[in-house]
C-alpha atoms as a PDB file:
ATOM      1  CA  UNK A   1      -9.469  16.317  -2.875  1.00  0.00           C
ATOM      2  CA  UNK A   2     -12.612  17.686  -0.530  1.00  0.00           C
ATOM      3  CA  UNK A   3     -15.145  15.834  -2.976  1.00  0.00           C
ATOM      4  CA  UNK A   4     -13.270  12.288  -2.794  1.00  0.00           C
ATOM      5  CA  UNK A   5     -14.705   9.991  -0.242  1.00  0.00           C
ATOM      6  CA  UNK A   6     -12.517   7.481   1.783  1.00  0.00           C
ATOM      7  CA  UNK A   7     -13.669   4.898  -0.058  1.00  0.00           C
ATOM      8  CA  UNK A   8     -12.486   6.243  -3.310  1.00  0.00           C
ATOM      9  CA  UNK A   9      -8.788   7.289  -1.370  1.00  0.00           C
ATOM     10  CA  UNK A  10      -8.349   3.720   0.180  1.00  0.00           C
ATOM     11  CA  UNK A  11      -8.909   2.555  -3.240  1.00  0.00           C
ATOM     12  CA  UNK A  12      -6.584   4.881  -5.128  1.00  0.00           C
ATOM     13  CA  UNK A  13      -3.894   3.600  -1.879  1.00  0.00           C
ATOM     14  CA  UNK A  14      -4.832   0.003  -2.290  1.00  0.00           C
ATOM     15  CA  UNK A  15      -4.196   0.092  -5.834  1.00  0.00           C
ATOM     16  CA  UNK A  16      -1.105   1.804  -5.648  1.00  0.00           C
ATOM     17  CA  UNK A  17       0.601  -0.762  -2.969  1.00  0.00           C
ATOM     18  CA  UNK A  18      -0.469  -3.968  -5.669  1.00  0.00           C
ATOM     19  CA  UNK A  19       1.373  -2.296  -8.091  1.00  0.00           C
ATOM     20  CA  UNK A  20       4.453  -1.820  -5.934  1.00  0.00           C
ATOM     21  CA  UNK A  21       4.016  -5.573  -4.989  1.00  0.00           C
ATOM     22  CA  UNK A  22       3.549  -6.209  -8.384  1.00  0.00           C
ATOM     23  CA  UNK A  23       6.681  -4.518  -9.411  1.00  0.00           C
ATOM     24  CA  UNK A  24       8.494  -6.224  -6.517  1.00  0.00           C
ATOM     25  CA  UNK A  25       7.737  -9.476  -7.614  1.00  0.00           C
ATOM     26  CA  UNK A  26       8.457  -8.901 -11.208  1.00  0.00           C
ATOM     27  CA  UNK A  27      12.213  -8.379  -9.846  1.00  0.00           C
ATOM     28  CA  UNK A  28      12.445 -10.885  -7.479  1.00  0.00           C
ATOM     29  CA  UNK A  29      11.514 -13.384 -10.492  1.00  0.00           C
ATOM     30  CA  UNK A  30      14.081 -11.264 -13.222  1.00  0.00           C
ATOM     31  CA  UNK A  31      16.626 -11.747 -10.150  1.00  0.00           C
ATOM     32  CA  UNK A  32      16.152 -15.842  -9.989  1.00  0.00           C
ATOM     33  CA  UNK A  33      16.333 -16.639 -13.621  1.00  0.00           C
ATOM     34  CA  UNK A  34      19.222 -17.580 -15.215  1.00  0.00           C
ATOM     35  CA  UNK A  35      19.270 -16.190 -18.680  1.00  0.00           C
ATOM     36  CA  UNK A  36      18.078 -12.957 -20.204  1.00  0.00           C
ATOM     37  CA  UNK A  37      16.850 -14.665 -23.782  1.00  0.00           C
ATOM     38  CA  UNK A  38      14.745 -16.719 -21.172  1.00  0.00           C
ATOM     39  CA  UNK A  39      13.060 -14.534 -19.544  1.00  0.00           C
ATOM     40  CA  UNK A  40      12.583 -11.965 -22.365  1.00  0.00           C
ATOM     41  CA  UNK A  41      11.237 -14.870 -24.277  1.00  0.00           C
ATOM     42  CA  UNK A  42       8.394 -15.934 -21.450  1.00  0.00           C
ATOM     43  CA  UNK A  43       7.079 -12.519 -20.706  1.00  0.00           C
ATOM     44  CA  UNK A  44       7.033 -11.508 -24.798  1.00  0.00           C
ATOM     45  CA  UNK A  45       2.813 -11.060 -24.032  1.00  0.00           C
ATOM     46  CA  UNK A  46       3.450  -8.803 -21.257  1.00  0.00           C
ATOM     47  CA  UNK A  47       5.595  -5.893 -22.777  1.00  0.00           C
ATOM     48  CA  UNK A  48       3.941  -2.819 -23.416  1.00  0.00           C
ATOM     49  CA  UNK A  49       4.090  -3.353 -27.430  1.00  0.00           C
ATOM     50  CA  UNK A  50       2.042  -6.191 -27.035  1.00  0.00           C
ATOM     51  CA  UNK A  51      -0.500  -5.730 -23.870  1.00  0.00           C
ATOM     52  CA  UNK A  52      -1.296  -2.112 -24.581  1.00  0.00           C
ATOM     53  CA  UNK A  53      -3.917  -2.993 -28.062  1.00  0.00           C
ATOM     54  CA  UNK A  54      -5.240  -6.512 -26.385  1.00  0.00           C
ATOM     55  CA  UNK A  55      -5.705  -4.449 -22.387  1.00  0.00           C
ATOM     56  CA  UNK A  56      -7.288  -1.672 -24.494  1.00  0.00           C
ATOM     57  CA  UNK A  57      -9.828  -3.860 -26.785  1.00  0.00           C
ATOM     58  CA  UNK A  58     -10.640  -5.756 -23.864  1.00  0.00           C
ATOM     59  CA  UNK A  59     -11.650  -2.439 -21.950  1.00  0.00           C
ATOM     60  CA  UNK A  60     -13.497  -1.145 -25.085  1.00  0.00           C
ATOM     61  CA  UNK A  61     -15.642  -4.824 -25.117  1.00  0.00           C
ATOM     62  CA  UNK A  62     -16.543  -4.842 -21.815  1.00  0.00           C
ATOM     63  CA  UNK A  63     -17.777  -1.337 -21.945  1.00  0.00           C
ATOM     64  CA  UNK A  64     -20.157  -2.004 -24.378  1.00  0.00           C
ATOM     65  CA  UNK A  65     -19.506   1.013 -26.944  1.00  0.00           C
ATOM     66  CA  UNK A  66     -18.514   0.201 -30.802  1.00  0.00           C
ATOM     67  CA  UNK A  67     -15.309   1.273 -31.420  1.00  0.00           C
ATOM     68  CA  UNK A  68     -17.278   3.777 -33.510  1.00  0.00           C
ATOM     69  CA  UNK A  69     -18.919   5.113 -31.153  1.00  0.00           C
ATOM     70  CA  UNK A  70     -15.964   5.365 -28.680  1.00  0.00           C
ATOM     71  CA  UNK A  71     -13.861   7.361 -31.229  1.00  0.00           C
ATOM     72  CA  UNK A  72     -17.040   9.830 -31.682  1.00  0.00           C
ATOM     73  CA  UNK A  73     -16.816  10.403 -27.490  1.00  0.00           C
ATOM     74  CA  UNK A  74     -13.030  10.334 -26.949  1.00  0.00           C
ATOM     75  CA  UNK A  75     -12.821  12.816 -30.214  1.00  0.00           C
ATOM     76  CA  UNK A  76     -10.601  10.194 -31.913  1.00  0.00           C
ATOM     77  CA  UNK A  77     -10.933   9.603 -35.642  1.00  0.00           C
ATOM     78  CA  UNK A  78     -11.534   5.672 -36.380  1.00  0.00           C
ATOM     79  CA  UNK A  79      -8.931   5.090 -38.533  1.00  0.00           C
ATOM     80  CA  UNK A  80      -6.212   6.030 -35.517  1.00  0.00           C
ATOM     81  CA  UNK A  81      -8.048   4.451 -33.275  1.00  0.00           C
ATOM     82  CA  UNK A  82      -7.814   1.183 -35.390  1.00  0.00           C
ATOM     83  CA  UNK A  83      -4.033   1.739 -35.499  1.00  0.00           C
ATOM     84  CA  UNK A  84      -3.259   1.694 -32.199  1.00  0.00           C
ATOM     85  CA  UNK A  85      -5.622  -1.442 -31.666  1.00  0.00           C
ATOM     86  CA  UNK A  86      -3.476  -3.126 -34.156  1.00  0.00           C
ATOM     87  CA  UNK A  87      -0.297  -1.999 -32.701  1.00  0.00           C
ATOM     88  CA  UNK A  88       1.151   0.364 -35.138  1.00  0.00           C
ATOM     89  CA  UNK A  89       0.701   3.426 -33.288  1.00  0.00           C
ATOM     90  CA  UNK A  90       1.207   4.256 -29.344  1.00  0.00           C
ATOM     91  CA  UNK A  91      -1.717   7.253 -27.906  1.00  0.00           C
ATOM     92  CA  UNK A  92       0.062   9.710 -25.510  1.00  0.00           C
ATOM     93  CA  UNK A  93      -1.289   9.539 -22.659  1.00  0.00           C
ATOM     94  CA  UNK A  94      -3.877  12.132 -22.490  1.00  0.00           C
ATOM     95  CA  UNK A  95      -5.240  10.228 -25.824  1.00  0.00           C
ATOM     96  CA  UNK A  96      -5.263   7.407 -23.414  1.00  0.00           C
ATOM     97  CA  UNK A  97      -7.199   9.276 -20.781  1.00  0.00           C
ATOM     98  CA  UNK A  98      -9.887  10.262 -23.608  1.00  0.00           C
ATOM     99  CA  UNK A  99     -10.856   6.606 -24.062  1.00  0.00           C
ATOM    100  CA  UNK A 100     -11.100   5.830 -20.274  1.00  0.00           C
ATOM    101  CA  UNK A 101     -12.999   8.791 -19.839  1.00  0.00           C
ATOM    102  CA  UNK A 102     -15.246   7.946 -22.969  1.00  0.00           C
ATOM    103  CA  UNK A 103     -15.569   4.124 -21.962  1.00  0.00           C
ATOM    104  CA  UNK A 104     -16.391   5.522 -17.812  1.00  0.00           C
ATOM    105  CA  UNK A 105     -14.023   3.025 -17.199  1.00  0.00           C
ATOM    106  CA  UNK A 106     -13.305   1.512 -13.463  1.00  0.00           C
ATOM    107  CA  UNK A 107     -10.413   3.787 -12.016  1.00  0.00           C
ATOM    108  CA  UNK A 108      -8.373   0.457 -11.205  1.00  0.00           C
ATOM    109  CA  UNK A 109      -8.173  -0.359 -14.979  1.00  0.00           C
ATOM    110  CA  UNK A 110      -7.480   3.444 -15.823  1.00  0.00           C
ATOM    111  CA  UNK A 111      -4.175   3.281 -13.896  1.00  0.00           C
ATOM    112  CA  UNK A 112      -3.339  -0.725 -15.414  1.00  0.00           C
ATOM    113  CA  UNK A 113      -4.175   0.889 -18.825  1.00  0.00           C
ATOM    114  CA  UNK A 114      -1.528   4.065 -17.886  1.00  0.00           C
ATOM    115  CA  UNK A 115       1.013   1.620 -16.883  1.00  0.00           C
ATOM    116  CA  UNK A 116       0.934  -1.079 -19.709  1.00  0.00           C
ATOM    117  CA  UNK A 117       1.708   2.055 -22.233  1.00  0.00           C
ATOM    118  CA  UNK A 118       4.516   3.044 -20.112  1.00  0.00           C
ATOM    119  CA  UNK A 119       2.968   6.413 -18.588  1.00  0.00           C
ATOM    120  CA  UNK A 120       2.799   7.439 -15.095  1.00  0.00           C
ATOM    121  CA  UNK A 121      -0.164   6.486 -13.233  1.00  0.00           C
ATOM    122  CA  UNK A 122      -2.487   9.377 -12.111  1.00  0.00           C
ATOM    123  CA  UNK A 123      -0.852  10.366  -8.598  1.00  0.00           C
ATOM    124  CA  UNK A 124      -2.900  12.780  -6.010  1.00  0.00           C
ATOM    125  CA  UNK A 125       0.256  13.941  -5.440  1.00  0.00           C
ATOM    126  CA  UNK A 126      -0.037  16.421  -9.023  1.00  0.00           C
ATOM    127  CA  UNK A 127      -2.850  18.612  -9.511  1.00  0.00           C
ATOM    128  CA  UNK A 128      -3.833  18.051 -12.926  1.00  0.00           C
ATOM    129  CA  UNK A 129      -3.991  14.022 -11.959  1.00  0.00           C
ATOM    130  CA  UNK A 130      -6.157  15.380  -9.290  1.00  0.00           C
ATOM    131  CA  UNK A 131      -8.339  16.427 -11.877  1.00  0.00           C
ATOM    132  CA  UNK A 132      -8.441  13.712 -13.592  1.00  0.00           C
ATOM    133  CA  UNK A 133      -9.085  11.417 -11.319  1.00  0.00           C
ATOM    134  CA  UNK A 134     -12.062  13.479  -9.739  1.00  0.00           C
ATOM    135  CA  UNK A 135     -13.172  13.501 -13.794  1.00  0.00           C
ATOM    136  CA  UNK A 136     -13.247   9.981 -14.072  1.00  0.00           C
ATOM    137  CA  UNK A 137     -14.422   8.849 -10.516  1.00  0.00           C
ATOM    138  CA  UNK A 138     -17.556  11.761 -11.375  1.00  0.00           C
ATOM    139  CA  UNK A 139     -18.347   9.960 -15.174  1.00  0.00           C
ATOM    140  CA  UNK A 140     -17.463  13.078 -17.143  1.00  0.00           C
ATOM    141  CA  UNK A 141     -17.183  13.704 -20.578  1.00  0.00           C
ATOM    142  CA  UNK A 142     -14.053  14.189 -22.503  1.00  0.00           C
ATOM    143  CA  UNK A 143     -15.663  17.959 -22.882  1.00  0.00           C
ATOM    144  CA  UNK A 144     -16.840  18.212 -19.260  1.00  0.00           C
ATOM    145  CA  UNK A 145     -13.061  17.096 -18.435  1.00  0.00           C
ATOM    146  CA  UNK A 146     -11.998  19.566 -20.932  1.00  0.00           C
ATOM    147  CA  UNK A 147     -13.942  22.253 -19.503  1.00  0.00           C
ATOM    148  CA  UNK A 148     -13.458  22.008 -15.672  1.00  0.00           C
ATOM    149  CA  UNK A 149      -8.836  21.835 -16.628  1.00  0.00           C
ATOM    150  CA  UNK A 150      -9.657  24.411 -18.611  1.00  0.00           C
ATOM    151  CA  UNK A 151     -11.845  26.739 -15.375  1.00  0.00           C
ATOM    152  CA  UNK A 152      -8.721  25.489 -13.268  1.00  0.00           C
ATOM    153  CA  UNK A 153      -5.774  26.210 -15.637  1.00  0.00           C
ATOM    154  CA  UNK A 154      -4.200  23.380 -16.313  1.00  0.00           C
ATOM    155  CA  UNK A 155      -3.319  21.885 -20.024  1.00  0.00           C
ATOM    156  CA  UNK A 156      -6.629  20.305 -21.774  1.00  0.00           C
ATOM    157  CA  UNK A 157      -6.727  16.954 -22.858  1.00  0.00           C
ATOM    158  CA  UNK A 158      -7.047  17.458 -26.666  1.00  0.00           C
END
C-alpha cells in the first residue's frame, strides 16, 4: 500500500491487536463461568442479531446523513435499509461496506461494524481489502470505489 502513511498502518495494526485482546478476554471470561444459560443470558445485547441494527444506527446518527439520504449514496433502497435497522434482514458485507463508505465513516468503526455482522475484517493481507481500505481512508464514493475495483479487476461492490 505505497499511498498509506504509517500513521494509517500503525492504526490498521493497533486496531487489529485490541481485537485479538478483545477476543482473548471474551474466552478467558466464557472459560470462568459456570453455566452456559448464564452466560448466554448476560451477553444477549452483544450477539450479532442484536448489536449489528443498534452499532449501525448509531454510526448513521453520528454521521449526520438521514437515513434517506444514506440509502441514496450507498445505492440502497429505504425500505431494505429500514429492515436491516430493525433486524429482519442481515447486509452482506459489501452492502455493509456501501454504508461505511457512504457515511465516510472512521476506519476503526468500519472493521467493529465488519465484525459485529460476523464478516471478516478488511486485512492488508487480500488485495481487494487493500482496496477498500485505501477507498475508505481516501473518502470515496460508493461509485469512485466502484470504479477504481473495477480499473484493478477485482469484484465491484454492487
Amino acid at each position: 500500500m505505497k499511498n498509506m502513511s504509517p500513521e494509517q498502518f500503525e492504526e490498521i495494526v493497533s486496531l487489529k491487536k485490541a481485537s485479538l485482546d478483545k477476543v482473548l478476554d471474551r474466552l478467558a471470561e466464557f472459560a470462568d463461568c459456570r453455566s452456559l444459560r448464564d452466560y448466554l443470558d448476560s451477553h444477549e445485547d452483544s450477539f450479532i442479531h442484536k448489536a449489528l441494527p443498534s452499532l449501525l444506527d448509531r454510526m448513521i446518527t453520528q454521521s449526520g446523513l438521514t437515513k434517506a439520504a444514506l440509502s441514496r449514496r450507498s445505492a440502497t433502497s429505504e425500505v431494505y435499509l429500514h429492515q436491516i435497522l430493525s433486524g429482519r434482514r442481515n447486509p452482506s458485507r459489501d452492502r455493509l461496506l456501501c454504508f461505511c463508505l457512504a457515511m465516510e465513516a472512521p476506519f476503526s468503526e468500519v472493521q467493529v461494524l465488519l465484525a459485529a455482522a460476523a464478516y471478516a475484517e478488511l486485512y492488508i493481507s487480500r488485495r481487494r481489502d487493500v482496496i477498500l481500505a485505501y477507498c475508505l481512508l481516501h473518502r470515496k464514493t460508493v461509485d469512485e470505489t466502484n470504479e477504481m475495483l473495477d480499473d484493478l479487476g477485482e469484484g465491484l461492490l454492487i
